[in-house]
Protein backbone atom coordinates (compact mmCIF):
# COMPACT_ATOMS: atom_id res chain seq x y z
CA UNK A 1 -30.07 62.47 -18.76
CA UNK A 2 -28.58 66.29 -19.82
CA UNK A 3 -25.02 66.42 -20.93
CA UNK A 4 -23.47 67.31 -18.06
CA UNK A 5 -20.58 69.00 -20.51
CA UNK A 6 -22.68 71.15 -21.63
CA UNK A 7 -24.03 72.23 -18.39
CA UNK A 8 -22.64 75.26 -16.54
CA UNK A 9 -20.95 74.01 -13.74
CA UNK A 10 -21.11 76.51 -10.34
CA UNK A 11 -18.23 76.38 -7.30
CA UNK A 12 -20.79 76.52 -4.21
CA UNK A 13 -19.69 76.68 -1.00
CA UNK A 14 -19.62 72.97 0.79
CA UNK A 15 -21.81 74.07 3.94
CA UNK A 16 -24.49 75.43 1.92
CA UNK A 17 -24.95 71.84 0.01
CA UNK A 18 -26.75 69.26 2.39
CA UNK A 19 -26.85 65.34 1.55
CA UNK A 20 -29.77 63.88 0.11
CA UNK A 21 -33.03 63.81 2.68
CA UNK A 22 -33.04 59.35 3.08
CA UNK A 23 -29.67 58.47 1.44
CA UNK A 24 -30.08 55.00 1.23
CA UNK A 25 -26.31 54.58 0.59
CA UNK A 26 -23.63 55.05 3.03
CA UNK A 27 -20.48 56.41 2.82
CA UNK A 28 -17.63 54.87 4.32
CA UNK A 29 -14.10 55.74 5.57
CA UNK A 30 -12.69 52.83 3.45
CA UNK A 31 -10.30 51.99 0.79
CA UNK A 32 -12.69 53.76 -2.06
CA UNK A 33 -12.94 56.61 -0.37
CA UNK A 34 -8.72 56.80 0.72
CA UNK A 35 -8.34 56.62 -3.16
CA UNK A 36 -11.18 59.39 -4.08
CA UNK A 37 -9.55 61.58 -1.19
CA UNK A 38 -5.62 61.02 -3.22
CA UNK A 39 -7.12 61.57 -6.46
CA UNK A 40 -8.91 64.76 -5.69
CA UNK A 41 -5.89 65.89 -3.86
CA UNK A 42 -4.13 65.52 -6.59
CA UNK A 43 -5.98 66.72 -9.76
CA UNK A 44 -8.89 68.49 -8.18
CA UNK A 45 -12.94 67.72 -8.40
CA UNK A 46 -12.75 66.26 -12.26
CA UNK A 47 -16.20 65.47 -12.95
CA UNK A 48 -19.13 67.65 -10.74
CA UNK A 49 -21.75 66.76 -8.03
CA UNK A 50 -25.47 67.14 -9.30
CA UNK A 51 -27.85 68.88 -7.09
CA UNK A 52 -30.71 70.77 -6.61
CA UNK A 53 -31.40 73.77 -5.54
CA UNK A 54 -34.07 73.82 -2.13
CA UNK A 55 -37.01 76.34 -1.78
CA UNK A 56 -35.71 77.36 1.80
CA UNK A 57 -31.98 78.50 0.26
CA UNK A 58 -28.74 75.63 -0.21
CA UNK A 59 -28.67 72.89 -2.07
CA UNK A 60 -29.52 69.14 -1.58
CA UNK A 61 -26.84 67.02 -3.20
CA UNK A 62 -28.10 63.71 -5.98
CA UNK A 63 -24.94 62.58 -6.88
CA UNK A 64 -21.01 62.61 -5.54
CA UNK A 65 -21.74 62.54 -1.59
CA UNK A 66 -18.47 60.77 -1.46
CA UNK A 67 -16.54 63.03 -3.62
CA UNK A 68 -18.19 65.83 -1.33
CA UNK A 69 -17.04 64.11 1.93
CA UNK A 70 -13.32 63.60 0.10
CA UNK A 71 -13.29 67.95 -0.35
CA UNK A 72 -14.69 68.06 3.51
CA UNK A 73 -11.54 65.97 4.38
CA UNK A 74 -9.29 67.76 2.62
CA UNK A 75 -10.38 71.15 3.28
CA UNK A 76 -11.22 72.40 0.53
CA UNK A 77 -13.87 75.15 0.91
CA UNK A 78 -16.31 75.03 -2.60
CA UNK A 79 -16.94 72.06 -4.91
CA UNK A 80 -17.86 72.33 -8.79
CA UNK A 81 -21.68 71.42 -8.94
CA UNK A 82 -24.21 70.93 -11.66
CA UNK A 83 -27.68 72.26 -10.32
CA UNK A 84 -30.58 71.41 -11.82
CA UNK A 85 -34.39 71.84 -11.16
CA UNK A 86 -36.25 68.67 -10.27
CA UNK A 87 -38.93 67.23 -8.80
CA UNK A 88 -39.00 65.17 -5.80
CA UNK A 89 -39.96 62.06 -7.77
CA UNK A 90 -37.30 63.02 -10.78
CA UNK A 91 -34.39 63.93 -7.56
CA UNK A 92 -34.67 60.29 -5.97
CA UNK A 93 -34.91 58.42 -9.52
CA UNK A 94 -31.59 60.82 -10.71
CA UNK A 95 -30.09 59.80 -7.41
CA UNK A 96 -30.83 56.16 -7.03
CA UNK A 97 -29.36 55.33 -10.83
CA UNK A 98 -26.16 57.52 -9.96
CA UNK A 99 -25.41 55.79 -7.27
CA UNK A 100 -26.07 52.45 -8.16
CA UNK A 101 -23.25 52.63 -10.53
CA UNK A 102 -21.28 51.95 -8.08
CA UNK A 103 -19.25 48.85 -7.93
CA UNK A 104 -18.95 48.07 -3.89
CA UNK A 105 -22.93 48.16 -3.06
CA UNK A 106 -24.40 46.44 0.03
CA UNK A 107 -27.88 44.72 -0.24
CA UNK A 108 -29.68 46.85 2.19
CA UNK A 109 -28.33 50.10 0.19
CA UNK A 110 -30.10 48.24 -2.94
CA UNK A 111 -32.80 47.13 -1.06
CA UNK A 112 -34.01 50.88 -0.06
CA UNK A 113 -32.48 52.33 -3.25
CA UNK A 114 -34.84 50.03 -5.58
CA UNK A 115 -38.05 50.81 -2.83
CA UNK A 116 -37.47 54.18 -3.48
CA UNK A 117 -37.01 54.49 -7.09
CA UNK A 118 -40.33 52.40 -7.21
CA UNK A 119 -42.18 54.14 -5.07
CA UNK A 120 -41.33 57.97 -7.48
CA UNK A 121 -41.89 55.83 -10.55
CA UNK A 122 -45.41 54.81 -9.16
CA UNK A 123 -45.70 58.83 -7.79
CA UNK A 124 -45.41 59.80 -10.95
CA UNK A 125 -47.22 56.96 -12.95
CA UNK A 126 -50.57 58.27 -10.44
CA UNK A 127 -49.37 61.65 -11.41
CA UNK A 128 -50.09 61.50 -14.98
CA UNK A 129 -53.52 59.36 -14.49
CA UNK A 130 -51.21 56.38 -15.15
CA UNK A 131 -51.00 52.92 -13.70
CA UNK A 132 -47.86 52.15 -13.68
CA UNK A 133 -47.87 47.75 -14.08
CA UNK A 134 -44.62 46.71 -14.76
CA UNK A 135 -42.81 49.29 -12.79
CA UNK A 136 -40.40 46.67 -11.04
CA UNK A 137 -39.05 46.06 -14.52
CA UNK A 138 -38.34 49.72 -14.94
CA UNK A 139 -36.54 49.61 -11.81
CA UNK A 140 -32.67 48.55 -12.69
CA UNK A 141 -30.99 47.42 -16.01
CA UNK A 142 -29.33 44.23 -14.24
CA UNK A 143 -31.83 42.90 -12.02
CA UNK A 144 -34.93 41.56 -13.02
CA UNK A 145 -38.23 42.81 -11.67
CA UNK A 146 -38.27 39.91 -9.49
CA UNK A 147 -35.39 40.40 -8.17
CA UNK A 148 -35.63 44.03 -7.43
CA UNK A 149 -38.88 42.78 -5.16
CA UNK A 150 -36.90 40.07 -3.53
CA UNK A 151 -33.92 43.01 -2.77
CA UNK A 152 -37.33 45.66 -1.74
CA UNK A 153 -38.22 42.37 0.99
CA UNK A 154 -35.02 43.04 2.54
CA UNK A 155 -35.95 46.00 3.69
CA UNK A 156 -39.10 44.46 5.71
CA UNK A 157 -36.29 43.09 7.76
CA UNK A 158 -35.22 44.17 11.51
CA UNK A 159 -31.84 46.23 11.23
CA UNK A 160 -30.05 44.18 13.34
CA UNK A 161 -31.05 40.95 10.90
CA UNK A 162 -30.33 43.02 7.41
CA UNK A 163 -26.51 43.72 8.98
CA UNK A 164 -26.18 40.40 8.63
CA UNK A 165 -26.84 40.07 5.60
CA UNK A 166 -25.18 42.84 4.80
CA UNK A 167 -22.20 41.01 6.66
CA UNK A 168 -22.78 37.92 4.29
CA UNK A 169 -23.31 35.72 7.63
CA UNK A 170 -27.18 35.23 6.65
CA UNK A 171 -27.39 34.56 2.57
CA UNK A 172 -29.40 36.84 0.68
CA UNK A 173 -32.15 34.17 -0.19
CA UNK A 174 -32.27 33.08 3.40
CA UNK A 175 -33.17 37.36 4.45
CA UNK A 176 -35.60 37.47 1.62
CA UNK A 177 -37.71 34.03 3.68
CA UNK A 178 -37.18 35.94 6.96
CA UNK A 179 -38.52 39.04 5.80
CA UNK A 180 -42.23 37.67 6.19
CA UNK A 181 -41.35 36.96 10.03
CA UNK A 182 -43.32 39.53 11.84
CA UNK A 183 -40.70 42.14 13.98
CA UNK A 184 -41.41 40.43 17.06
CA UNK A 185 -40.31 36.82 15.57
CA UNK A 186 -37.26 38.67 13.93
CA UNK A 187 -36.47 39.99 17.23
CA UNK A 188 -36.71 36.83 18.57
CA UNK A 189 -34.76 34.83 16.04
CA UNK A 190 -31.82 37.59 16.55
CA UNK A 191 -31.57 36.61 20.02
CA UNK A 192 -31.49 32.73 19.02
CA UNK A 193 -28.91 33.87 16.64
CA UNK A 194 -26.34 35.30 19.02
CA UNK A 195 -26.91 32.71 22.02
CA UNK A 196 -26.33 29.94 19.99
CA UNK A 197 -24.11 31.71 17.08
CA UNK A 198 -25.71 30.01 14.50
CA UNK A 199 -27.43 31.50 11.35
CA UNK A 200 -30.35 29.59 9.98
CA UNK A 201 -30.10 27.44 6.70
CA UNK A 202 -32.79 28.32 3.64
CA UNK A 203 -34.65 25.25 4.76
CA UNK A 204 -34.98 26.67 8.49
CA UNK A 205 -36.03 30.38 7.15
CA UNK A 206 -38.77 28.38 4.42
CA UNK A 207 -39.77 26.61 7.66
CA UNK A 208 -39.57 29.62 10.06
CA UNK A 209 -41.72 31.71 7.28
CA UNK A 210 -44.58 28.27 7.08
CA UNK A 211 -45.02 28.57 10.84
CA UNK A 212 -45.27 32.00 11.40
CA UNK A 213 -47.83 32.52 8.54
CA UNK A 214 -49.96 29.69 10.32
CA UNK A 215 -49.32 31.85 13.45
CA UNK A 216 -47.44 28.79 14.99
CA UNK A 217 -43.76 30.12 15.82
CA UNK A 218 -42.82 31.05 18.65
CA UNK A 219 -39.88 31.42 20.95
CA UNK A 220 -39.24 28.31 22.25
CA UNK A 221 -39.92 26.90 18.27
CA UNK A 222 -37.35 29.45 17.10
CA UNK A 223 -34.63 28.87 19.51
CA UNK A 224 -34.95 24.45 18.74
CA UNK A 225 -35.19 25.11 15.32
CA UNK A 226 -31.52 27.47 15.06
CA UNK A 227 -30.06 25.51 18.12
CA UNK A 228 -30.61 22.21 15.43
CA UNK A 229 -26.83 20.70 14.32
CA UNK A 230 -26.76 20.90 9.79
CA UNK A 231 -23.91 18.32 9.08
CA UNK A 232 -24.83 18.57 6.28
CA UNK A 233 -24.82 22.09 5.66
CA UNK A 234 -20.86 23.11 5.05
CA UNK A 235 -20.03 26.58 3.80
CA UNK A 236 -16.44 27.03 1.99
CA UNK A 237 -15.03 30.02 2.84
CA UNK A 238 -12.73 31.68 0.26
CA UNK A 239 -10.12 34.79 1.02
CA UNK A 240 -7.97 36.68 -1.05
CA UNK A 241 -4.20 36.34 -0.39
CA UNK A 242 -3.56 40.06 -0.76
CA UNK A 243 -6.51 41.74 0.65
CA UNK A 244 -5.47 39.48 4.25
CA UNK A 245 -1.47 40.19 3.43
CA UNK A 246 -2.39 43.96 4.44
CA UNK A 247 -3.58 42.96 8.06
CA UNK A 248 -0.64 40.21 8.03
CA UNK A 249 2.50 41.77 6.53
CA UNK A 250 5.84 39.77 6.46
CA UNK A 251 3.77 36.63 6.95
CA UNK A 252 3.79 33.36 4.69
CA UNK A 253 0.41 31.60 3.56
CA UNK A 254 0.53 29.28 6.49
CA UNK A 255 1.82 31.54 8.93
CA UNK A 256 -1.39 34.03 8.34
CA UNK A 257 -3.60 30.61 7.99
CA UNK A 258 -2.29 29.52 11.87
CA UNK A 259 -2.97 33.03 13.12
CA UNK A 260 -6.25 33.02 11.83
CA UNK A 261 -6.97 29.75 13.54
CA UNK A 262 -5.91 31.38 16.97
CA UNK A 263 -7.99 34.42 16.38
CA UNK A 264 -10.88 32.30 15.62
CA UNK A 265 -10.25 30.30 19.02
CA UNK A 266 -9.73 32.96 21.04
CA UNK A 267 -12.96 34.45 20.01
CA UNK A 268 -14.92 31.15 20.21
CA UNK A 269 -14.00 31.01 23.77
CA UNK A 270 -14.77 34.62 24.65
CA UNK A 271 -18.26 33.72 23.10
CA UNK A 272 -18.89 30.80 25.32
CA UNK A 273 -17.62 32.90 27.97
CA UNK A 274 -20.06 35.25 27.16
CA UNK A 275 -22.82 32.21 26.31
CA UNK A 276 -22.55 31.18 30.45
CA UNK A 277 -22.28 34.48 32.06
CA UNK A 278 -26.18 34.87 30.59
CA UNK A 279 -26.68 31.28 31.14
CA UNK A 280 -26.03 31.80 34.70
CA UNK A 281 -28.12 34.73 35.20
């Protein structure tokens, strides 16, 4: 990586920079981005964007799409920006490790981060009459190669199944099993999911991902195995007293933990409400 002090920095117009073709990360109107808005608002654009520039005129942005949506809400009408020259391959490797610095990243962002950056490290392996063999531990500096495959089966997953894990209602060990569930079982198993609101254990996606690879689930097999009762299986939910004090203010531990209660109780009954009206149908 250049020194990006010793690069000359440019002030390009924000509508001639465009965000990266496939961003695999999102950027959200949340806390991290409230705080990148105040800071830039108050000292200006301290370190620049990287991008590159595109053969039909503009720019396509590698790194600091959130600092560039922080100047769009503030107004501002240029950014400072680093351009440099690079290939394809060399743009989604440059932009995959800036952004996985990060410290707030969701599994599917890794999951299509890590197949992308292994997909231009085998481009360019091919490239230079090179086989690339142990690209998957070239991949990240925290996870293992195995790992990094178990986050790329994630993204084998329907959209609708990787929210949830995304959501942290389906663990990521349980998404990797379902991952080898064809679409039409996923879509299937979604469906099971939300009529009975019940998420499937590791056991049930190990037994799910048996059946289906001896072509032996089906719908009605689906729908008894995530309508089965787990006594045994008891999450522990944990929450932070001040992130919930901000969506509770002026309200003591046990007032916030009764409220929670009724919230929980009022949706469990619009869900069963919900549950017959399709029952009925």
């Amino acid at each position: 990586m250049k020194n990006e002090a010793t690069e000359n920095v440019q002030n390009i117009s924000i509508t001639e920079i465009q965000p990266f073709h496939d961003h695999p990360f999102t950027v959200t109107d949340n806390e991290d981005m409230a705080k990148i808005v105040e800071s830039i608002g108050k000292v200006g654009t301290i370190t620049p964007v990287i991008a590159r520039p595109l053969s039909d005129g503009g720019y396509e942005l590698i790194s600091g799409h959130r600092r560039l949506e922080a100047c769009r809400k503030l107004g501002l009408k240029t950014i400072p920006v680093i351009v440099r020259n690079m290939t394809d391959d060399e743009a989604v490797i440059a932009m995959v490790d800036a952004n996985l610095q990060r410290e707030h990243i969701l599994p599917s962002e890794k999951a299509f981060a890590y197949k992308m950056k292994l997909e231009a490290i085998s481009h360019q392996g091919k490239a230079c009459g090179q086989v690339v063999h142990k690209s998957r531990d070239t991949i990240s500096e925290t996870d293992s190669g195995r790992q990094v495959q178990r986050y790329i089966r994630l993204t084998n997953l329907i959209p609708q199944l990787l929210k949830l894990v995304d959501e942290e209602r389906i663990a990521f060990s349980v998404g990797v099993e379902l991952s080898y569930l064809t679409e039409y079982e996923q879509d299937d198993l979604f469906e099971a999911i939300e009529l009975e609101d019940k998420t499937p254990s590791l056991a049930q996606a190990i037994q799910m991902k048996k059946l289906s690879q001896q072509g032996k689930l089906d719908t009605e097999i689906i729908n008894k195995i995530i309508s089965e009762d787990k006594p045994n299986q008891k999450e522990k939910i944990s929450f932070r007293l001040d992130e919930l004090s901000r969506y509770f203010p002026k309200c003591s531990p046990q007032d916030i933990y009764r409220r929670l209660i009724q919230l929980a109780q009022d949706d469990y009954r619009r869900r069963q409400r919900n549950r017959n009206t399709r029952e009925s149908r």
